[in-house]
PDB file of N, CA and C in Angstrom:
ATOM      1  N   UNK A   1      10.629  36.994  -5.559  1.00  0.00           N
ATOM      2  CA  UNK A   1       9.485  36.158  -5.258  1.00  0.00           C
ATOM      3  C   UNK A   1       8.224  36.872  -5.745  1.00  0.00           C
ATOM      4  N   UNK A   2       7.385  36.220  -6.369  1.00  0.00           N
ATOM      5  CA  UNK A   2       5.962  36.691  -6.642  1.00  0.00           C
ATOM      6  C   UNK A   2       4.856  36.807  -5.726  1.00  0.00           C
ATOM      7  N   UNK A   3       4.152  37.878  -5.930  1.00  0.00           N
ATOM      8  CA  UNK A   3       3.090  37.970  -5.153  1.00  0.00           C
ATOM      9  C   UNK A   3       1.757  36.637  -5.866  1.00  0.00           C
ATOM     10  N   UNK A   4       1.402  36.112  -4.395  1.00  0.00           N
ATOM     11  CA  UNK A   4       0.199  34.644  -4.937  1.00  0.00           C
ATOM     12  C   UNK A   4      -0.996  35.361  -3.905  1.00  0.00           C
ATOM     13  N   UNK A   5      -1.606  35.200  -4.997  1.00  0.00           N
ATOM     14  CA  UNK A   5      -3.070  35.777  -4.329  1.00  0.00           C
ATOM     15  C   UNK A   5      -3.913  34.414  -3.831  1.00  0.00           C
ATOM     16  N   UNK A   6      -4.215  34.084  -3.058  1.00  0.00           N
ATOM     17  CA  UNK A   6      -4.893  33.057  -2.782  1.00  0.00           C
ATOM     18  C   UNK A   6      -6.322  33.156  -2.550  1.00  0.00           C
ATOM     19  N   UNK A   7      -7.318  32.236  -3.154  1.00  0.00           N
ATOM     20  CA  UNK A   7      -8.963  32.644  -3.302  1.00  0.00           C
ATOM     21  C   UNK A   7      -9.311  32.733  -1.645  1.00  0.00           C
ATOM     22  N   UNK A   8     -10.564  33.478  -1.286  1.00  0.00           N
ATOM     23  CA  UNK A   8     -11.203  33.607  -0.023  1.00  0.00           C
ATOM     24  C   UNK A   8     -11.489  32.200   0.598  1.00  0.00           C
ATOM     25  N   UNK A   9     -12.347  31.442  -0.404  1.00  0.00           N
ATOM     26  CA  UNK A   9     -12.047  30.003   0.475  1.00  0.00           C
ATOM     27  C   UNK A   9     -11.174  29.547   0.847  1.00  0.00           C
ATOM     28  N   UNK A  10     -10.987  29.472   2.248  1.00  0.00           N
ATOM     29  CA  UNK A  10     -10.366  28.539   2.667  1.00  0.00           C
ATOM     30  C   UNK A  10      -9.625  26.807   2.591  1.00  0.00           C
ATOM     31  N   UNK A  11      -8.588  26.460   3.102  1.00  0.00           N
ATOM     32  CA  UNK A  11      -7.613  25.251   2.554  1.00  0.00           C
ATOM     33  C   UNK A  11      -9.188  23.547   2.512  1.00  0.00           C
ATOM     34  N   UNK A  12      -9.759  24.338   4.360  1.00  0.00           N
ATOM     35  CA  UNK A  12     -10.630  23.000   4.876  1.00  0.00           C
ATOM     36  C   UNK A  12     -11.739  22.930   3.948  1.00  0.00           C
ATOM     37  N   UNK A  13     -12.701  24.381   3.961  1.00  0.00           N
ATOM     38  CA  UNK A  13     -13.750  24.530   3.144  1.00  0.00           C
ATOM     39  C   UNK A  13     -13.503  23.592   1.162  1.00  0.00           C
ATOM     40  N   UNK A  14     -12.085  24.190   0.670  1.00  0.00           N
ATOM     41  CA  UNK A  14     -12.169  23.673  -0.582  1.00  0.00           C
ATOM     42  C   UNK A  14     -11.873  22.240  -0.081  1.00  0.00           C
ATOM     43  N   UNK A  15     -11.363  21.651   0.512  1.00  0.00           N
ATOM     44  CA  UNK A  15     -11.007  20.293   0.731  1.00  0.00           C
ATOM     45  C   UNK A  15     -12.239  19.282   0.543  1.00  0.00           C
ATOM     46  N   UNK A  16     -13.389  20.397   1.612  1.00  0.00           N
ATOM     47  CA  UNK A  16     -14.845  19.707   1.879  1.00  0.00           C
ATOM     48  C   UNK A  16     -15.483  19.561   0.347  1.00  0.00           C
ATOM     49  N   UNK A  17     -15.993  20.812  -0.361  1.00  0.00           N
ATOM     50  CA  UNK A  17     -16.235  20.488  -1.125  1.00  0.00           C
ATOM     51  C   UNK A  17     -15.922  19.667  -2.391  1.00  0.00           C
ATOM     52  N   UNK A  18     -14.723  19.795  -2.651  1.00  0.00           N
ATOM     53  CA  UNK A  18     -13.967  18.777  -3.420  1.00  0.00           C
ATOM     54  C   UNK A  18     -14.129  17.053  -3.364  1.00  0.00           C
ATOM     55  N   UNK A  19     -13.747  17.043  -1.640  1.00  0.00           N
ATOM     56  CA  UNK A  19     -14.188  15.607  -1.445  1.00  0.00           C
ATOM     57  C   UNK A  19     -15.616  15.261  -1.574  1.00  0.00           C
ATOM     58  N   UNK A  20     -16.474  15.779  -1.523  1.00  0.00           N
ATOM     59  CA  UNK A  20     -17.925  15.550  -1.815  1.00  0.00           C
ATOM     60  C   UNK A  20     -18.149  15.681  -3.465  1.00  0.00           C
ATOM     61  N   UNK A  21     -17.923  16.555  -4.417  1.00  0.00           N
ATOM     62  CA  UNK A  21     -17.518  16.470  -5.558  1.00  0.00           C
ATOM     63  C   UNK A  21     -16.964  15.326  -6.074  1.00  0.00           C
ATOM     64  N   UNK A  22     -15.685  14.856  -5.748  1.00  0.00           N
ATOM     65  CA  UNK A  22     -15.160  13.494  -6.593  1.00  0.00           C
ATOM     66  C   UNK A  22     -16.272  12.222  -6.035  1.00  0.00           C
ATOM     67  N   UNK A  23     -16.619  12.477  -4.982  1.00  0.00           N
ATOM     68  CA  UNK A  23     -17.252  11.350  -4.643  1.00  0.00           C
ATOM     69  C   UNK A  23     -18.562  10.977  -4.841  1.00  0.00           C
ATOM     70  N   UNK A  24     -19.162  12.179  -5.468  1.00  0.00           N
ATOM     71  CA  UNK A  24     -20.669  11.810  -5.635  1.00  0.00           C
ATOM     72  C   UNK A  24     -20.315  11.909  -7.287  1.00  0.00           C
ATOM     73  N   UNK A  25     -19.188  12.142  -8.061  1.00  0.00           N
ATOM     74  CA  UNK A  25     -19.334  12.165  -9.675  1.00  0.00           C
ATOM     75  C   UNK A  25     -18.948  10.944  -9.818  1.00  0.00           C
ATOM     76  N   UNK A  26     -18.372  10.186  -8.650  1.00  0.00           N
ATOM     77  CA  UNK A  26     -18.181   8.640  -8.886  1.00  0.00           C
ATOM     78  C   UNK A  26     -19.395   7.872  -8.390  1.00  0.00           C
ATOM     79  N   UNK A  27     -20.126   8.217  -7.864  1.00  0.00           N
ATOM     80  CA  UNK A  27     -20.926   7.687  -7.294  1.00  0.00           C
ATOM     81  C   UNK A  27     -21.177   6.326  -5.787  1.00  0.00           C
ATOM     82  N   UNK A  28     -20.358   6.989  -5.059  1.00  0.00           N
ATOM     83  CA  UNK A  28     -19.755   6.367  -4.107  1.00  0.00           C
ATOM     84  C   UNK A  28     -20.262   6.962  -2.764  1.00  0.00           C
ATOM     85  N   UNK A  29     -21.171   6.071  -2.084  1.00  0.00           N
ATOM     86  CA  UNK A  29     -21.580   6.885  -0.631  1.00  0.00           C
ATOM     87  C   UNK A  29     -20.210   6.779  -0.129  1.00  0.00           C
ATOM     88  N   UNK A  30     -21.015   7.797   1.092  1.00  0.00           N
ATOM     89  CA  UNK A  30     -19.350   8.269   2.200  1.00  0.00           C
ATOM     90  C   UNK A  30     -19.315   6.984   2.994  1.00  0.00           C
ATOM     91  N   UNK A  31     -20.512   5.837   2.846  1.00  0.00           N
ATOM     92  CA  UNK A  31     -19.965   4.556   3.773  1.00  0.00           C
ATOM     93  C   UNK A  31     -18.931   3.851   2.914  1.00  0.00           C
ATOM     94  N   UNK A  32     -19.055   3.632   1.996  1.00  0.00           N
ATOM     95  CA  UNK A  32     -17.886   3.274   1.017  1.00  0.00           C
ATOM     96  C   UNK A  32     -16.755   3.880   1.049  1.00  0.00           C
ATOM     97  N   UNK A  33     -16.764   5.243   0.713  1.00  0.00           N
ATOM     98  CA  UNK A  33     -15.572   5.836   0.518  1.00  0.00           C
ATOM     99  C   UNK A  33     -15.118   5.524   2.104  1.00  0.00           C
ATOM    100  N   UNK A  34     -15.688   5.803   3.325  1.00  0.00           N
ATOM    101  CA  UNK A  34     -14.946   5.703   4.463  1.00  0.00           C
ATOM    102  C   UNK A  34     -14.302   4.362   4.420  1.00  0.00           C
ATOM    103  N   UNK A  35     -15.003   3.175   3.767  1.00  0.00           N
ATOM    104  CA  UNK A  35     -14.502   1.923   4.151  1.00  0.00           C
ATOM    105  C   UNK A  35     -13.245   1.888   3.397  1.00  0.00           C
ATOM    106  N   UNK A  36     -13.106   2.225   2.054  1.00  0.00           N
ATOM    107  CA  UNK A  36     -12.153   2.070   1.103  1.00  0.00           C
ATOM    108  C   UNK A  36     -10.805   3.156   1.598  1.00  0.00           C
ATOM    109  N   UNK A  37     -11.321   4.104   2.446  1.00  0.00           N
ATOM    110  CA  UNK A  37     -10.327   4.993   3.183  1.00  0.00           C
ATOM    111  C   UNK A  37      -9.845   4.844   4.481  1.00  0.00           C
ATOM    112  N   UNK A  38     -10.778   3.641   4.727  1.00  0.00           N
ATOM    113  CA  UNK A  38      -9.909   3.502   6.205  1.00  0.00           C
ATOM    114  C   UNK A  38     -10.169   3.966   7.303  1.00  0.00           C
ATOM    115  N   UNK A  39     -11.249   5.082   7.011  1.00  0.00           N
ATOM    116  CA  UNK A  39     -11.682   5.959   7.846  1.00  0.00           C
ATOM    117  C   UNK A  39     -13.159   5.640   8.737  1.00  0.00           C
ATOM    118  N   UNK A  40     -13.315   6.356   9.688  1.00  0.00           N
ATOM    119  CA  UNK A  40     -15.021   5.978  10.219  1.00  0.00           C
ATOM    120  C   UNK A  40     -15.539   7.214   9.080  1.00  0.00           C
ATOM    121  N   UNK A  41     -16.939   6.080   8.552  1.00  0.00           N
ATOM    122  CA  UNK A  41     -17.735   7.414   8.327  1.00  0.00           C
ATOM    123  C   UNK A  41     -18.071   8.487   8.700  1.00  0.00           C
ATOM    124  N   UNK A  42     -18.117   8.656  10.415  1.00  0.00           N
ATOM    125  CA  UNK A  42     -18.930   9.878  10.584  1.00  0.00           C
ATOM    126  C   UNK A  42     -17.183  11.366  10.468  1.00  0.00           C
ATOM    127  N   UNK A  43     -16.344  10.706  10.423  1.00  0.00           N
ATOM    128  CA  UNK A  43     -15.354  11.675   9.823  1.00  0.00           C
ATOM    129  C   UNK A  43     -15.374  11.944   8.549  1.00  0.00           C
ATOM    130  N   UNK A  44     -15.866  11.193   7.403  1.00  0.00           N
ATOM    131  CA  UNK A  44     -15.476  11.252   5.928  1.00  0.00           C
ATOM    132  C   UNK A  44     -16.868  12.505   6.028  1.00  0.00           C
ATOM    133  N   UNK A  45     -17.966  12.555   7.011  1.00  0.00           N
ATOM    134  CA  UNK A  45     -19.089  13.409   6.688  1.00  0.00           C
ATOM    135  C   UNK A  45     -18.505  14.346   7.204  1.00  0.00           C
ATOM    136  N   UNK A  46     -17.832  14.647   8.181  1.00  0.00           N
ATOM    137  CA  UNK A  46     -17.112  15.940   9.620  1.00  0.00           C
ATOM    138  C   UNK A  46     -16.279  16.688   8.177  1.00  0.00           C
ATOM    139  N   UNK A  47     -15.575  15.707   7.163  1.00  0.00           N
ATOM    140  CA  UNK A  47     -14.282  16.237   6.323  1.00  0.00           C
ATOM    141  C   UNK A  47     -15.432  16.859   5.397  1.00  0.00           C
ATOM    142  N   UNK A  48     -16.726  16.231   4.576  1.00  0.00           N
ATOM    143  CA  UNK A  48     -17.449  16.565   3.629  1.00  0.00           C
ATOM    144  C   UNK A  48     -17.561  17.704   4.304  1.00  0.00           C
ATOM    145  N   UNK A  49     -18.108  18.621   5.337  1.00  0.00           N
ATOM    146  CA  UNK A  49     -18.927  19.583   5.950  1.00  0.00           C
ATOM    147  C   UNK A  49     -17.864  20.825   6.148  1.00  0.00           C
ATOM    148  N   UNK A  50     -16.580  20.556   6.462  1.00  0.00           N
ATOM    149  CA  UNK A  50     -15.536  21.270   6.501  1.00  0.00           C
ATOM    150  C   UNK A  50     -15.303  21.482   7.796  1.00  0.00           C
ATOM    151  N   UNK A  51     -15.539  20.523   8.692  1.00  0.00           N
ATOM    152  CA  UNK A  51     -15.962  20.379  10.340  1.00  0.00           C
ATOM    153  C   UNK A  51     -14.590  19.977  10.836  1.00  0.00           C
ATOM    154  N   UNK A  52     -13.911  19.098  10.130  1.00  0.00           N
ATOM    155  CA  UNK A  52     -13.117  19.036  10.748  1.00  0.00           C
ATOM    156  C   UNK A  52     -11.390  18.781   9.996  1.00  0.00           C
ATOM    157  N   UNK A  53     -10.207  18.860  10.418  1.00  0.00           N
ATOM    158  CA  UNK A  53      -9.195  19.203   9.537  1.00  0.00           C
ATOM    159  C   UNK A  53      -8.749  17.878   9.247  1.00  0.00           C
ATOM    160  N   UNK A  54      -8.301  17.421   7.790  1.00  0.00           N
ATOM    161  CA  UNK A  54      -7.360  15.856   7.702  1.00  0.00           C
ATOM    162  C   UNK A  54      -6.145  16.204   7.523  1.00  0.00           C
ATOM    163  N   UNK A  55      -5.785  15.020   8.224  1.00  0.00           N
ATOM    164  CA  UNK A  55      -3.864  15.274   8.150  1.00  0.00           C
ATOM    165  C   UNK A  55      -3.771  14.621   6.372  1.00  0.00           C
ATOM    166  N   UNK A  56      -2.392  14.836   6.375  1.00  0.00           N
ATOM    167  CA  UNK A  56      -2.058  14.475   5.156  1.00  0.00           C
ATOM    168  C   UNK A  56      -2.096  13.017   4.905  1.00  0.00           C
ATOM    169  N   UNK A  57      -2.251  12.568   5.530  1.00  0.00           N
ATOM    170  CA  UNK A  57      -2.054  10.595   5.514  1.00  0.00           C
ATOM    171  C   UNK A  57      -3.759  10.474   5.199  1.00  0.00           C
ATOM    172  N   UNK A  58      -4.597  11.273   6.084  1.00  0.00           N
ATOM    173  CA  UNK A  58      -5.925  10.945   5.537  1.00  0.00           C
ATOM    174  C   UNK A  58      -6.290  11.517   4.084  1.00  0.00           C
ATOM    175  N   UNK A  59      -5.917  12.533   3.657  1.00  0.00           N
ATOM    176  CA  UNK A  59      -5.530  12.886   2.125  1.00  0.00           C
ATOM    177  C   UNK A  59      -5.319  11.975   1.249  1.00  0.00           C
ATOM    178  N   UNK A  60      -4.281  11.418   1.554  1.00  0.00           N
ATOM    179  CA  UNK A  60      -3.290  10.540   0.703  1.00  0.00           C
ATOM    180  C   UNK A  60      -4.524   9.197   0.313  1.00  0.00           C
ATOM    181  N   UNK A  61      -5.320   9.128   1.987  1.00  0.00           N
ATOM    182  CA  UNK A  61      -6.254   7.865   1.984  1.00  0.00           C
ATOM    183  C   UNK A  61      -7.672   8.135   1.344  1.00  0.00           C
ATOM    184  N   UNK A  62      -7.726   9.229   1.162  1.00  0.00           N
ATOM    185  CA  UNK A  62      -9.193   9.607   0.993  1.00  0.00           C
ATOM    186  C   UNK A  62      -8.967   9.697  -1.125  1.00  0.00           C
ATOM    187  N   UNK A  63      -7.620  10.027  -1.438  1.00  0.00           N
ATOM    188  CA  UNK A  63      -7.615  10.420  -2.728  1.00  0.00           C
ATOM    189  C   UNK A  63      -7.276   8.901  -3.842  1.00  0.00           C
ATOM    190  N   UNK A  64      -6.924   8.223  -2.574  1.00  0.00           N
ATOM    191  CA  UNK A  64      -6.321   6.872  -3.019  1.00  0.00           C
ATOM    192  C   UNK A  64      -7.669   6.265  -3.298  1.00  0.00           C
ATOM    193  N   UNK A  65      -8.762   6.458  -2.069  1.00  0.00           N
ATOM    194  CA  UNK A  65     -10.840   5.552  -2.564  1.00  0.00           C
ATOM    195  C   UNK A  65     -10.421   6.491  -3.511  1.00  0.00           C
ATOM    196  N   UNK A  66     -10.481   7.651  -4.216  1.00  0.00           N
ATOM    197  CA  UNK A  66     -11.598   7.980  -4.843  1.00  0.00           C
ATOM    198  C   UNK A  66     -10.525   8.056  -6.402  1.00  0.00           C
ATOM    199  N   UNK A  67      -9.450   7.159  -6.115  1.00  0.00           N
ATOM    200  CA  UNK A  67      -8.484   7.198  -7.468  1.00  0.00           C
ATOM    201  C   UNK A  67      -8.073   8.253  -8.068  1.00  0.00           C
ATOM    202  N   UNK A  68      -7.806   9.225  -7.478  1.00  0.00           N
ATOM    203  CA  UNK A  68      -7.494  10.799  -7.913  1.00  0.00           C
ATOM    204  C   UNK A  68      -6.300  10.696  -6.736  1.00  0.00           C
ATOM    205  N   UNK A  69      -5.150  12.019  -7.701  1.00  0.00           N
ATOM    206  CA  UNK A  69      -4.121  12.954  -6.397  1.00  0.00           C
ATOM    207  C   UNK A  69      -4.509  13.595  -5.724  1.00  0.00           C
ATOM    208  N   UNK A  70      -3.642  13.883  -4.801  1.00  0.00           N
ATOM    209  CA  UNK A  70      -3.842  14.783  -3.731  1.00  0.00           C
ATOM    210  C   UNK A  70      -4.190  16.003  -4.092  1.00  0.00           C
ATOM    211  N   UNK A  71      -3.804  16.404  -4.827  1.00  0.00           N
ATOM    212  CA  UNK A  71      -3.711  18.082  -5.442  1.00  0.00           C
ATOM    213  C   UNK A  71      -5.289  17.724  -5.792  1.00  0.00           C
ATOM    214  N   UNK A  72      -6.054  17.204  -6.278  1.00  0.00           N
ATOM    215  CA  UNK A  72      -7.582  16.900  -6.762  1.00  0.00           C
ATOM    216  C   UNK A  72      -8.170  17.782  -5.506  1.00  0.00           C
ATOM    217  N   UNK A  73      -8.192  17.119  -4.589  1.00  0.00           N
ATOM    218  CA  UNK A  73      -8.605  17.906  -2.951  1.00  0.00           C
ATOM    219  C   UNK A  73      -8.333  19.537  -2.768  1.00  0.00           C
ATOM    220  N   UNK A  74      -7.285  19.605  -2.879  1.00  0.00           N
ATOM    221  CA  UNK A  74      -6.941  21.462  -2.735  1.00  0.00           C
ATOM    222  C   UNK A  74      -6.973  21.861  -4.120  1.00  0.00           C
ATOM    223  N   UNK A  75      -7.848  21.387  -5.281  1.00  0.00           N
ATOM    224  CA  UNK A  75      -7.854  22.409  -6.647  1.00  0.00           C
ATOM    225  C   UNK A  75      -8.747  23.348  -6.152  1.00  0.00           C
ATOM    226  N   UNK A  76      -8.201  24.328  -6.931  1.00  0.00           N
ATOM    227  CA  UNK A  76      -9.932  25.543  -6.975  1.00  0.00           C
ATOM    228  C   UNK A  76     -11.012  25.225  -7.226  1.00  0.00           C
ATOM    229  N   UNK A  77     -11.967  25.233  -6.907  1.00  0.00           N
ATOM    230  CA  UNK A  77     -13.627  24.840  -7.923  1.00  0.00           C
ATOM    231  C   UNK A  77     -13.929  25.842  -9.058  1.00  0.00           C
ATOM    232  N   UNK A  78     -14.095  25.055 -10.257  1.00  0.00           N
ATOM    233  CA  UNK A  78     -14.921  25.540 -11.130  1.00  0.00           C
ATOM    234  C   UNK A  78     -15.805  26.829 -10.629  1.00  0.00           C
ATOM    235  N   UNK A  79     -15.758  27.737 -11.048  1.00  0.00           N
ATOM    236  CA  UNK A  79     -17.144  28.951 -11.247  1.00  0.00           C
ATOM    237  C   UNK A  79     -18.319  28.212 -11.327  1.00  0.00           C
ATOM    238  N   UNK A  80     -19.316  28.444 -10.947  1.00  0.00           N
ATOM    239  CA  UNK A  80     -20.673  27.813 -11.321  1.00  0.00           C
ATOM    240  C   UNK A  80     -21.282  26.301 -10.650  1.00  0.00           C
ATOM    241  N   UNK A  81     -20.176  25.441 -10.077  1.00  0.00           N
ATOM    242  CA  UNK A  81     -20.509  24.230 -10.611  1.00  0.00           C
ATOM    243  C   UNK A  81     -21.426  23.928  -9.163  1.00  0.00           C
ATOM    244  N   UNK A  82     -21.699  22.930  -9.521  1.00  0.00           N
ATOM    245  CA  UNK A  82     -22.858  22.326  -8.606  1.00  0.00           C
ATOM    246  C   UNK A  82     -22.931  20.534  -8.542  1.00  0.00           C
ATOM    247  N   UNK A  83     -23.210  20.717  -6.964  1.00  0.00           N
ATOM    248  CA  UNK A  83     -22.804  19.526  -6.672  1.00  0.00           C
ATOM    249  C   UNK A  83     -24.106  18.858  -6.591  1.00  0.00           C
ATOM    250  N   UNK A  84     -24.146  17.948  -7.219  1.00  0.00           N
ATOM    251  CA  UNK A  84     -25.707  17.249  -6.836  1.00  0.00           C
ATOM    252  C   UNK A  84     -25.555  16.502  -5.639  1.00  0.00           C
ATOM    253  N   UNK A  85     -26.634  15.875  -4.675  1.00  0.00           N
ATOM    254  CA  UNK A  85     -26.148  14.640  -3.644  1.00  0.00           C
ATOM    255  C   UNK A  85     -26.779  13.326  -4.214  1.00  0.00           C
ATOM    256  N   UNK A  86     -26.230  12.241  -3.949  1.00  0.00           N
ATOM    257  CA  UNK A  86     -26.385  10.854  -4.242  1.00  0.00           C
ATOM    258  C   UNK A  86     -28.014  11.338  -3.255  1.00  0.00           C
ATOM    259  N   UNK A  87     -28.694   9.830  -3.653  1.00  0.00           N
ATOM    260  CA  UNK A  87     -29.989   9.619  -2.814  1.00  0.00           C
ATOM    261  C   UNK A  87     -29.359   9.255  -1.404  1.00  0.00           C
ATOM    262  N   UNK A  88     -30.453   9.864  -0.779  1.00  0.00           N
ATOM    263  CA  UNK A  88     -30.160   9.549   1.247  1.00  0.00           C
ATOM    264  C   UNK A  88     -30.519   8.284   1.755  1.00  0.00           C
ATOM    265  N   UNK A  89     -29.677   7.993   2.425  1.00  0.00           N
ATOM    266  CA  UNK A  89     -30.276   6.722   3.277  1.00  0.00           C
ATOM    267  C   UNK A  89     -28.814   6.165   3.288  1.00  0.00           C
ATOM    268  N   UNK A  90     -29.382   4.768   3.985  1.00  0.00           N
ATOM    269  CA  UNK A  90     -28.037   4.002   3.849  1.00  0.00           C
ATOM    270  C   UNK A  90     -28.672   2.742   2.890  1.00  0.00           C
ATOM    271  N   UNK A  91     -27.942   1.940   2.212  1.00  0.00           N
ATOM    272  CA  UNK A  91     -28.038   0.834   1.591  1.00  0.00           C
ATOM    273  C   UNK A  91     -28.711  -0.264   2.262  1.00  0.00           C
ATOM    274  N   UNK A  92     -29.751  -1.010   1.261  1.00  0.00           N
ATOM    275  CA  UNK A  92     -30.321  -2.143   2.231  1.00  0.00           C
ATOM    276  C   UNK A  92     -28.951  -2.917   2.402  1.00  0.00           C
ATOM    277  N   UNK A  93     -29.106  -4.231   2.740  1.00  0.00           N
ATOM    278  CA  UNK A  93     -28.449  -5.444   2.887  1.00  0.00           C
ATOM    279  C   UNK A  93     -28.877  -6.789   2.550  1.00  0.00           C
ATOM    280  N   UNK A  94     -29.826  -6.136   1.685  1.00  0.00           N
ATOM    281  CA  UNK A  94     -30.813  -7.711   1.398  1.00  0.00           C
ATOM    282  C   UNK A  94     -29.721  -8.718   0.651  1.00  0.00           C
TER     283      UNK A  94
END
């Protein structure tokens, strides 16, 4: 068996950032992505922050909005990269 070195970040931390990554390069608030996932928003923000842990079914749901695999969520991050944020607020309704 080989020795696997695994990076200092953590499984939740890369999860967080990742999911905030696919979702703002698609351009998709977290009220969307929660709706398209099934999820309440204020969890899709708890998962963005690294606050709180998703089971694998919310994985499966969160990678399914954002049309990417599962493995997308637990990749390594790029060196360097940077996440911009969508504009704040919530959407009118006009």
């Amino acid at each position: 068996m080989s020795n696997v070195v695994f990076p200092a970040m953590d499984a939740r931390q890369r999860v967080a950032l990742n999911l905030r990554r696919l979702r703002v390069s698609r351009g998709i608030s977290q009220d969307d992505l929660a709706l398209a996932a099934n999820i309440e928003r204020s969890y899709a923000g708890h998962l963005e922050r690294g606050g709180k842990n998703p089971t694998v079914t919310t994985l499966e749901k969160l990678a399914t909005a954002l049309s990417c695999d599962v493995s997308e969520l637990l990749a390594p991050l790029p060196d360097g990269i940077s996440i911009k944020p969508l504009k704040s607020g919530r959407r009118s309704t006009a």
